[in-house]
N, C-alpha and C. Protein backbone atom coordinates (compact mmCIF):
# COMPACT_ATOMS: atom_id res chain seq x y z
N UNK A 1 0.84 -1.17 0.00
CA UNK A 1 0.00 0.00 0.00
C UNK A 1 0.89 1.23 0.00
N UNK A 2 0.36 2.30 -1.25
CA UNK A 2 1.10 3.25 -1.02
C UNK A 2 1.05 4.25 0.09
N UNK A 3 1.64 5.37 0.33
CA UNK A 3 1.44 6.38 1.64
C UNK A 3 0.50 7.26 0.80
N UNK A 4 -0.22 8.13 1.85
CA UNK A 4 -1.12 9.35 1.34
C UNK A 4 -0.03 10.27 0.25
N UNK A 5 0.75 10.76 1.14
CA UNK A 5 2.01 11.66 0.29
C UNK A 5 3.28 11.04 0.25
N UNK A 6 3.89 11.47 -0.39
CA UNK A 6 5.35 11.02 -0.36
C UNK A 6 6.08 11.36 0.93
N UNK A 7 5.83 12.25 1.46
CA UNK A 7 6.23 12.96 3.03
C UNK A 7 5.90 11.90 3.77
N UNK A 8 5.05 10.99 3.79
CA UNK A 8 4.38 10.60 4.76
C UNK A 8 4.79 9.44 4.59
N UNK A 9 5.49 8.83 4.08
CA UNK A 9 6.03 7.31 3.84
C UNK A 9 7.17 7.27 5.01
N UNK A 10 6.92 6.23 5.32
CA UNK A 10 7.81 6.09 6.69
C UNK A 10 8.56 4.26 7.06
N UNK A 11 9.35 4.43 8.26
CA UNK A 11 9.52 2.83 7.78
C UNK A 11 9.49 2.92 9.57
N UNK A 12 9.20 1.56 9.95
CA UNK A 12 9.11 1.49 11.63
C UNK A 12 9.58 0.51 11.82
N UNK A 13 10.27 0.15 12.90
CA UNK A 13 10.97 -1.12 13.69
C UNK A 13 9.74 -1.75 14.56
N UNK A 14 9.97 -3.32 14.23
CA UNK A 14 9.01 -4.01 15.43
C UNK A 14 9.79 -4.74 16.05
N UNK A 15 9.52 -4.61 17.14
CA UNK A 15 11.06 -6.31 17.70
C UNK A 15 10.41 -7.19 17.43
N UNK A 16 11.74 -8.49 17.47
CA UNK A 16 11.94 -9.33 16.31
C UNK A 16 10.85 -10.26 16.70
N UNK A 17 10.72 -10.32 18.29
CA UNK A 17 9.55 -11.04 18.39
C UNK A 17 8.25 -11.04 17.44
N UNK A 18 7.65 -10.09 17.53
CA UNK A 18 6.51 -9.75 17.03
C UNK A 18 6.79 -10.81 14.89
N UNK A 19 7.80 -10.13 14.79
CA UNK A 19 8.04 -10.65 13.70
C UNK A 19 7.77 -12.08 13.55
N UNK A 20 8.85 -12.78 14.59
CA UNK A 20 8.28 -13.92 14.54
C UNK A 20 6.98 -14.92 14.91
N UNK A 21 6.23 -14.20 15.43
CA UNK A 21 4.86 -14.06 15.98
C UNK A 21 3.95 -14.32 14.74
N UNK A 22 4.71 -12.96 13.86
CA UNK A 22 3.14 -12.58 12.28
C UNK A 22 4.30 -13.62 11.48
N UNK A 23 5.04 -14.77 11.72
CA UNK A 23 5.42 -15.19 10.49
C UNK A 23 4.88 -16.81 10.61
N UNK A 24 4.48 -16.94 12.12
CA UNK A 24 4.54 -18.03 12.50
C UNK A 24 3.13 -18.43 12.15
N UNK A 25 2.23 -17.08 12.60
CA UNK A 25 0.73 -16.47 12.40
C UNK A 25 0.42 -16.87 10.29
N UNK A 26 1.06 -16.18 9.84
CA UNK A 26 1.38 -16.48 8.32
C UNK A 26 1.41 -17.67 8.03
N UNK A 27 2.15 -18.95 8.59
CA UNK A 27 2.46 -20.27 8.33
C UNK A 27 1.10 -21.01 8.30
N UNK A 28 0.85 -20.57 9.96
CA UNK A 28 -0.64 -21.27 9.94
C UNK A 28 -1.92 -21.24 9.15
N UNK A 29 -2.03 -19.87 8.99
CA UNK A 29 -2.98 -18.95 8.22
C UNK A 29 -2.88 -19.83 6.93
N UNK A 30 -1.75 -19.63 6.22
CA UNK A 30 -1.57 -20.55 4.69
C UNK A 30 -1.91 -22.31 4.99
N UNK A 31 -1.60 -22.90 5.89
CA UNK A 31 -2.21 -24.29 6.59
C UNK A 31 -3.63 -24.63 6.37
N UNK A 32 -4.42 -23.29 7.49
CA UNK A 32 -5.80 -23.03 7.17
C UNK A 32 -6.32 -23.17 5.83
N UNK A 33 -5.82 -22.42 5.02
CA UNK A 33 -6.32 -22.36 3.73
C UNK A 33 -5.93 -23.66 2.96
N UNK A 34 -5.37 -23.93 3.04
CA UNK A 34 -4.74 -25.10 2.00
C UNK A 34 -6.28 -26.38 3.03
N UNK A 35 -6.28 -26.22 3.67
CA UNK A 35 -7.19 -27.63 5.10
C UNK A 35 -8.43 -27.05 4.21
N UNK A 36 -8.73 -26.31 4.22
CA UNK A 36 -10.47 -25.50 4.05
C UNK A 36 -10.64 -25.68 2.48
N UNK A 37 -12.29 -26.63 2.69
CA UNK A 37 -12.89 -26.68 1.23
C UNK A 37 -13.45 -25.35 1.15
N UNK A 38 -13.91 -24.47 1.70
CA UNK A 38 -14.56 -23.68 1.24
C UNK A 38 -14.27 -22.58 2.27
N UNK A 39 -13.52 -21.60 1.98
CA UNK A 39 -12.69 -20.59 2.58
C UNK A 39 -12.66 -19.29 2.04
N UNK A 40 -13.14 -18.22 2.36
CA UNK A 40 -12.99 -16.92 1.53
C UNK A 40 -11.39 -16.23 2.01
N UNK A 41 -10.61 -15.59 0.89
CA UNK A 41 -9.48 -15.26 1.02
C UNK A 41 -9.39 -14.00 0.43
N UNK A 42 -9.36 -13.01 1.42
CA UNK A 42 -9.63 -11.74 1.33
C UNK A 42 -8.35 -10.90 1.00
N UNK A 43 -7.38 -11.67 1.42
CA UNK A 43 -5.53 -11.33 1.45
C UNK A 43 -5.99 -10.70 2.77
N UNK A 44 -6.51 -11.00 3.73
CA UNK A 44 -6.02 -10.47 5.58
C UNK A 44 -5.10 -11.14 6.38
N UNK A 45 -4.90 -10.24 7.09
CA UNK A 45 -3.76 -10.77 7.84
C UNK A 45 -4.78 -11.79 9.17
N UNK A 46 -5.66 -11.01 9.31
CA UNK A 46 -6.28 -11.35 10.57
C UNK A 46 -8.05 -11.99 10.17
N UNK A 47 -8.61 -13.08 10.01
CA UNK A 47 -9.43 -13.63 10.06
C UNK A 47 -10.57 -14.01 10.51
N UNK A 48 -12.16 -14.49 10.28
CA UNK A 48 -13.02 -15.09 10.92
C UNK A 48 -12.33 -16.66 10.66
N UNK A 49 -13.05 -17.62 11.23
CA UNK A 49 -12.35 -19.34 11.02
C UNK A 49 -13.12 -20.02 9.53
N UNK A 50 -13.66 -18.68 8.82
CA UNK A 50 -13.79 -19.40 7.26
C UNK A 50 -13.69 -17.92 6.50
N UNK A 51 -12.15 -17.37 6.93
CA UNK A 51 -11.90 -16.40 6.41
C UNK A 51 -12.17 -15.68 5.60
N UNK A 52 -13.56 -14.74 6.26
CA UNK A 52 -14.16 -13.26 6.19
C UNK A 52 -13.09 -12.13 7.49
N UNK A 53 -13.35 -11.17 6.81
CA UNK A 53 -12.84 -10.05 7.44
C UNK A 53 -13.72 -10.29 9.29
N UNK A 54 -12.84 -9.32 10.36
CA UNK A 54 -13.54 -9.59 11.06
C UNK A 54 -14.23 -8.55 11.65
N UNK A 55 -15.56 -8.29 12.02
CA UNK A 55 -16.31 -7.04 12.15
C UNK A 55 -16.02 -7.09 13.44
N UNK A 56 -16.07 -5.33 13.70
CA UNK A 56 -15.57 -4.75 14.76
C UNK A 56 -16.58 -5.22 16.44
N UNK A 57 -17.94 -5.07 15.40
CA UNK A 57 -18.94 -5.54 16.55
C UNK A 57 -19.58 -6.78 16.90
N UNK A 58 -18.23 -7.71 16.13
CA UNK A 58 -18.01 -9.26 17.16
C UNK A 58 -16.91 -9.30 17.21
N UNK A 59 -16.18 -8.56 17.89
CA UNK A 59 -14.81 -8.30 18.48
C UNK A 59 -14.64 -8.64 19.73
């Protein structure tokens, strides 16, 4: 995704944990999908368990 402006493009550090957290999160996620006959794939990072987006007001 691009930035609003070019000014506004920025780059941020996460510790490495976290990294390995969303990669491990990623592994599974692709698991999920490959297991599931019938799975919507929205490209999210974060999921319902027949991956739809997830609404704020069943959070």
């Amino acid at each position: 995704m691009r930035a609003k402006t070019e000014g506004s493009d920025a780059t941020l550090a996460i510790p490495r944990a976290v990294v390995t957290l969303l990669r491990q999160h990623k592994a599974q996620h692709a698991a999920e999908q490959l297991a599931a006959t019938m799975r919507a794939d929205p490209g999210l990072v974060f999921t319902t368990s027949v991956g739809t987006s997830i609404e704020p007001n069943r959070a």
